[in-house]
Structures are given as C-alpha cells and as structure tokens.
C-alpha atoms as a PDB file:
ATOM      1  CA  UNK A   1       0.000   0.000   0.000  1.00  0.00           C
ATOM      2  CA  UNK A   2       3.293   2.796   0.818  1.00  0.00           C
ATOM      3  CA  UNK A   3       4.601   2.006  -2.549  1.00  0.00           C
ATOM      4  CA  UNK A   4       1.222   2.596  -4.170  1.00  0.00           C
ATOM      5  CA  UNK A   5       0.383   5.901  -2.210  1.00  0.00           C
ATOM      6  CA  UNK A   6       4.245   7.086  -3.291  1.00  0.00           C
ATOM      7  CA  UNK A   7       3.972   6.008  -6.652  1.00  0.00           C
ATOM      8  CA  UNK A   8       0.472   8.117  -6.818  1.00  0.00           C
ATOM      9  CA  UNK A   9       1.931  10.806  -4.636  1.00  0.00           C
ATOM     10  CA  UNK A  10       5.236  10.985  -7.451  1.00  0.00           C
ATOM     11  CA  UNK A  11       2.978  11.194 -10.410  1.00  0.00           C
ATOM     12  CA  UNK A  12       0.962  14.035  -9.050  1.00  0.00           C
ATOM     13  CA  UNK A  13       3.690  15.924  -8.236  1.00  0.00           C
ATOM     14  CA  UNK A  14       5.062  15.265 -11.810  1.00  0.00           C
ATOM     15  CA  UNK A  15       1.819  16.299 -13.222  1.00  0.00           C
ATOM     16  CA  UNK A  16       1.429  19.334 -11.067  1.00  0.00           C
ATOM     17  CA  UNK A  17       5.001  20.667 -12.400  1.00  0.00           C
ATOM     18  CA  UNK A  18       4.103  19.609 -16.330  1.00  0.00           C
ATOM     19  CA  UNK A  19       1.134  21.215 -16.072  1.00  0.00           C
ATOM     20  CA  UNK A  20       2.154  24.637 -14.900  1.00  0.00           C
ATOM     21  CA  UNK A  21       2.921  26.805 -17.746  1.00  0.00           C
ATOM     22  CA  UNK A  22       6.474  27.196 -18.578  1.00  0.00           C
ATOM     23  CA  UNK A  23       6.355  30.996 -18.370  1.00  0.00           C
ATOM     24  CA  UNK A  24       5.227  31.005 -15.236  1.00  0.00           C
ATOM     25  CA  UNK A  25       8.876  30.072 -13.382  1.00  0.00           C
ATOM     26  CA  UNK A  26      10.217  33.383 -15.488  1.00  0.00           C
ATOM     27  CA  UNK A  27       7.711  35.910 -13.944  1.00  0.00           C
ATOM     28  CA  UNK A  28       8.600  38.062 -10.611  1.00  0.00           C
ATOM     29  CA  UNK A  29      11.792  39.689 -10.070  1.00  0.00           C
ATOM     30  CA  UNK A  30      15.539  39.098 -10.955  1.00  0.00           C
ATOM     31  CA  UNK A  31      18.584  40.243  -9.700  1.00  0.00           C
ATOM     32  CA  UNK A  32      21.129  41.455 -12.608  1.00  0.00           C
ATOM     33  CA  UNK A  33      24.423  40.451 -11.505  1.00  0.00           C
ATOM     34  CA  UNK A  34      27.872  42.763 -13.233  1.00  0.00           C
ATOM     35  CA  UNK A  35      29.948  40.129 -15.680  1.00  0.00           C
ATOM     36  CA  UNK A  36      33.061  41.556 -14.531  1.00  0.00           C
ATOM     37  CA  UNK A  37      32.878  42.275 -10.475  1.00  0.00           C
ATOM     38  CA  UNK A  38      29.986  39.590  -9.767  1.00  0.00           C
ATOM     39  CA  UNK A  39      28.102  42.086  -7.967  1.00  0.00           C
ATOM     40  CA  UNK A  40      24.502  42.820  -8.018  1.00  0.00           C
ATOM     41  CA  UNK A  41      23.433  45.643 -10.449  1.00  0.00           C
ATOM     42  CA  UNK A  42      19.637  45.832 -10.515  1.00  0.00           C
ATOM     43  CA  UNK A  43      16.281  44.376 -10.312  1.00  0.00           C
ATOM     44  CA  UNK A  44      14.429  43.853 -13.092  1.00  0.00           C
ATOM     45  CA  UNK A  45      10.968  43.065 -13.073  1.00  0.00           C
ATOM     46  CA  UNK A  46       9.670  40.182 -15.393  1.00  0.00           C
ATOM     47  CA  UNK A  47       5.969  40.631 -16.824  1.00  0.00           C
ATOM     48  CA  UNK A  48       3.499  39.175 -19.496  1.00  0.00           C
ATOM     49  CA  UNK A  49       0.785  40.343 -21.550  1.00  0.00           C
ATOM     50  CA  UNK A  50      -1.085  39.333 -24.006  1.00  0.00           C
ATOM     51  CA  UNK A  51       1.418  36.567 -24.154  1.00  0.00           C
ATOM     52  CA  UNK A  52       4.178  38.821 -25.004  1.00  0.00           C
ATOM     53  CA  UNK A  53       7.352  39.184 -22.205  1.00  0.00           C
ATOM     54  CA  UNK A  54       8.433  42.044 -21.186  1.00  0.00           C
ATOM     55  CA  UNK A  55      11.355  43.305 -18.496  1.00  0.00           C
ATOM     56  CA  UNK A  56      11.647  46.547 -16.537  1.00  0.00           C
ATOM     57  CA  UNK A  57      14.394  47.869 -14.005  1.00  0.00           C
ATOM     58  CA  UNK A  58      12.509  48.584 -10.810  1.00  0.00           C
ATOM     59  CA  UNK A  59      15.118  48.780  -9.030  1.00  0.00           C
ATOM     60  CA  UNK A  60      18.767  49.599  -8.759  1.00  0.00           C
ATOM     61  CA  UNK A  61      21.518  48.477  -6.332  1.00  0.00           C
ATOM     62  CA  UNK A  62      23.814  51.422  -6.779  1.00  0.00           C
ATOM     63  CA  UNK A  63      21.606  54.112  -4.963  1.00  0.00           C
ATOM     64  CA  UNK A  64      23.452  57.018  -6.121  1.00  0.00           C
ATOM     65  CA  UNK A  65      22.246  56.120  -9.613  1.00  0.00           C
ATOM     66  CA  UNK A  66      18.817  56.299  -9.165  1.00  0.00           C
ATOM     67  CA  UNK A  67      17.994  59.237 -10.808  1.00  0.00           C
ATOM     68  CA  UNK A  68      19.683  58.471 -13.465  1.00  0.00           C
ATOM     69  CA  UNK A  69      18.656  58.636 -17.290  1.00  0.00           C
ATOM     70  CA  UNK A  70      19.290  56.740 -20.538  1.00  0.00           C
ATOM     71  CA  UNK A  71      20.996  59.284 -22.704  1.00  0.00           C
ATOM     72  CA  UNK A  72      22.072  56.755 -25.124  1.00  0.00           C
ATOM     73  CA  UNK A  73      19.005  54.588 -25.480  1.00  0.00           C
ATOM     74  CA  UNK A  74      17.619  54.802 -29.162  1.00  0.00           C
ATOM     75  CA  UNK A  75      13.744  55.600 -29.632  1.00  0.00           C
ATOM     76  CA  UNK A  76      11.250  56.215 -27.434  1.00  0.00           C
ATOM     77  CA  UNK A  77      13.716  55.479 -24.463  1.00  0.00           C
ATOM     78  CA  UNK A  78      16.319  58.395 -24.681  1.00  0.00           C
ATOM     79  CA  UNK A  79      16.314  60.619 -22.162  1.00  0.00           C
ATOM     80  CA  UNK A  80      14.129  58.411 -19.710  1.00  0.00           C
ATOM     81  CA  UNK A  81      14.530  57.275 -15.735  1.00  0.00           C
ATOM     82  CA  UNK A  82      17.165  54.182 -15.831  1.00  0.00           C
ATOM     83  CA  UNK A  83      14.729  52.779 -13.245  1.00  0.00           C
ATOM     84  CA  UNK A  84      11.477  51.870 -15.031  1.00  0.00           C
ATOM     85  CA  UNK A  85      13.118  51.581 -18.036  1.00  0.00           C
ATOM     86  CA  UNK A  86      11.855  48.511 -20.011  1.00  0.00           C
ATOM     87  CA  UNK A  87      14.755  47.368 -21.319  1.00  0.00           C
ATOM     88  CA  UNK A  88      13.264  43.556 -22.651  1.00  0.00           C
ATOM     89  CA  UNK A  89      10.380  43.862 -25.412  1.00  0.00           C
ATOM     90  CA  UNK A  90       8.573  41.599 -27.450  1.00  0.00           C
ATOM     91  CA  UNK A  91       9.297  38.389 -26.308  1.00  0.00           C
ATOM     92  CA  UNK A  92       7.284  35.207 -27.586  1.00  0.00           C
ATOM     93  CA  UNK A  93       7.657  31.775 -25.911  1.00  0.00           C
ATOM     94  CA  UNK A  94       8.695  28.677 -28.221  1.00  0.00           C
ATOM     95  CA  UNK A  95       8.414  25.846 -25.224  1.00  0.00           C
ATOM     96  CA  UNK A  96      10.557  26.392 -22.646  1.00  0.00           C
ATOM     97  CA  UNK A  97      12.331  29.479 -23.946  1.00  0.00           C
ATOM     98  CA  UNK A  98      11.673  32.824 -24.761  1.00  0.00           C
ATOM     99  CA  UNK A  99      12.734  34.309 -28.197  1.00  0.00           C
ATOM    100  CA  UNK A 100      12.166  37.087 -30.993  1.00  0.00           C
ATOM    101  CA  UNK A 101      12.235  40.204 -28.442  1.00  0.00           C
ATOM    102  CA  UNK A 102      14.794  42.250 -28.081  1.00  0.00           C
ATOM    103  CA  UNK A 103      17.135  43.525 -24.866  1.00  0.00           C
ATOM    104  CA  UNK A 104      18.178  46.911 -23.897  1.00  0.00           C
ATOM    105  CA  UNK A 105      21.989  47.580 -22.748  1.00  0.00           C
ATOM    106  CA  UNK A 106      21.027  50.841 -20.886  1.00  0.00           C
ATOM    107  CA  UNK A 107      24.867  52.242 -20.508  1.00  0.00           C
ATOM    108  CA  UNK A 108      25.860  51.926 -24.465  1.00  0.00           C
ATOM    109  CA  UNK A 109      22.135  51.997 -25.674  1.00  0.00           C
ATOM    110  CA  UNK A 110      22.612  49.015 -28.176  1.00  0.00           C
ATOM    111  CA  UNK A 111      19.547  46.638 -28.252  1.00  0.00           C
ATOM    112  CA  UNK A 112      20.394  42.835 -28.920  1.00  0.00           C
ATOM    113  CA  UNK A 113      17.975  39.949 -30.114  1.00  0.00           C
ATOM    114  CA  UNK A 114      17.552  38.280 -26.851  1.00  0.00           C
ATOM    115  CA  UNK A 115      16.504  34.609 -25.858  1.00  0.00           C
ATOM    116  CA  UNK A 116      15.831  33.838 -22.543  1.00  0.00           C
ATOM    117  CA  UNK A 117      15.387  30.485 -20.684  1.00  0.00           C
ATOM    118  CA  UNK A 118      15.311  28.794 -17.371  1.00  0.00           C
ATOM    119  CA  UNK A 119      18.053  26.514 -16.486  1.00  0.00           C
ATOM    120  CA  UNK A 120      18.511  25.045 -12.386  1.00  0.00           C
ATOM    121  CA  UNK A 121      16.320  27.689 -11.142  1.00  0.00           C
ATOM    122  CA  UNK A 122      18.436  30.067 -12.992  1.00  0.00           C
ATOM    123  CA  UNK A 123      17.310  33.091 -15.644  1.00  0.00           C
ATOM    124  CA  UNK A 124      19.286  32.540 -18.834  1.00  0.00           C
ATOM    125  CA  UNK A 125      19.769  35.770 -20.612  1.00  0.00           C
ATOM    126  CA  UNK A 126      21.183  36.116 -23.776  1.00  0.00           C
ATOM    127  CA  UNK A 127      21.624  38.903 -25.815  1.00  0.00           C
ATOM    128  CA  UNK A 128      22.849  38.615 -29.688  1.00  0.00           C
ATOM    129  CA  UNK A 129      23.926  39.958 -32.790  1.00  0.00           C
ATOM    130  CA  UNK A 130      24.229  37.400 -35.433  1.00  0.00           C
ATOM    131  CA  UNK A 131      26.748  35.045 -34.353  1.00  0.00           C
ATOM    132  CA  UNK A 132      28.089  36.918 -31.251  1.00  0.00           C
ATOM    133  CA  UNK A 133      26.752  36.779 -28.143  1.00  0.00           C
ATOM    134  CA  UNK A 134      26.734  37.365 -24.202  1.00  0.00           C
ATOM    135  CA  UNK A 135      24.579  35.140 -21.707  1.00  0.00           C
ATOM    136  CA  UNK A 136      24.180  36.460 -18.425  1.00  0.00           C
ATOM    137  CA  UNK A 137      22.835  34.599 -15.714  1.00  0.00           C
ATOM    138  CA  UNK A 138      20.224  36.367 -13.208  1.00  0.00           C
ATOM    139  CA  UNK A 139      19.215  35.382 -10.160  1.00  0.00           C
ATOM    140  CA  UNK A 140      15.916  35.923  -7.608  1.00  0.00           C
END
C-alpha cells in the first residue's frame, strides 16, 4: 500500500510541475548580476501580456544612480529614468524558452535579439547579434 500511495503521490507531483505553464517560473523579479565584479546591479521586473514578455528595471543596487537617465538609449527610451526603463520587449515563448524580443543595454544603448530560458532555477539571458553573443545569468 506505501509504494502505491508514493507512486500516486510521485505522479501528481510530476503532473502538477508539467502542467504549470512554462512561463510562469520566469515571472517576478531578478537580480542582474555585473559580468566583470559579480556584484549585483539591478532588479528587473519580469511581466506578461497578451502573451508577449516584457522586463523593466525597478530597481537599482547602486543608490546614487537612481535618478539616473538613458541618454544613449535609441527611440522612445532616450532621455528616460534608468529605473522603469523597459529594457526587454517583445518576447514570444517557443516551449521552454523565450525568443524574438529584443534587450536593452542601458549604458551603451545598443539593443540585442535576446533569448531567454530557465536553467537550475536560474534566468538565462542572452543577448545577440548574429553570431556573437553574451549570456548572463540572473538570479531571484
């Protein structure tokens, strides 16, 4: 009877975690973490709507920088607040990953194709130009 209730137990718990939409584990905040000292940057706030993914800063570790704007974003983001910046756009899920947006480097003001995934509880963010490209790995 044990190894029947476990057995029942294990395949509800496997069906609980298939069934949960994919996107859902990328939602909430993420900590940004700096490639080159390993210290936290900001906080960037993962959303969907109408399917589509989108990221904002919300928050910034560096206090003094809060006030900050994007003088070298392109379009409609020049000129705006660093924090509540969306700096992720149009991204469409194809399974587990996240593809066809774009991502926003706020301090140059380049914007990459981006692809973002989950891997061990980990964000997976990549940003691209053709061959070339930088993964970053946020954290909650």
């Amino acid at each position: 009877m044990f190894r029947i209730t476990l057995l029942f137990s294990l395949l509800l718990q496997a069906f609980t975690l298939s069934a949960q939409p994919p996107h859902a584990t990328v939602l909430g905040r993420w900590t940004t973490v700096d490639d080159n000292t390993g210290k936290p940057r900001s906080v960037v706030e993962i959303t969907i709507t109408n399917g589509i993914l989108s990221g904002r800063i919300v928050d910034l570790y560096d206090k003094t920088q809060l006030d900050k704007l994007c003088d070298k974003c392109p379009d409609d983001r020049k000129n705006k607040r660093i924090v509540g910046l969306e700096i992720i756009r149009g991204m469409k899920a194809d399974g587990t990953t996240w593809e066809d947006g774009t991502i926003l480097d706020p301090e140059t003001g380049k914007v990459y194709d981006c692809k973002i995934w989950m891997e061990n509880g980990k964000l997976m963010v990549r940003g691209y130009v053709a061959f070339f490209f930088r993964t970053q790995v946020w954290v909650r």
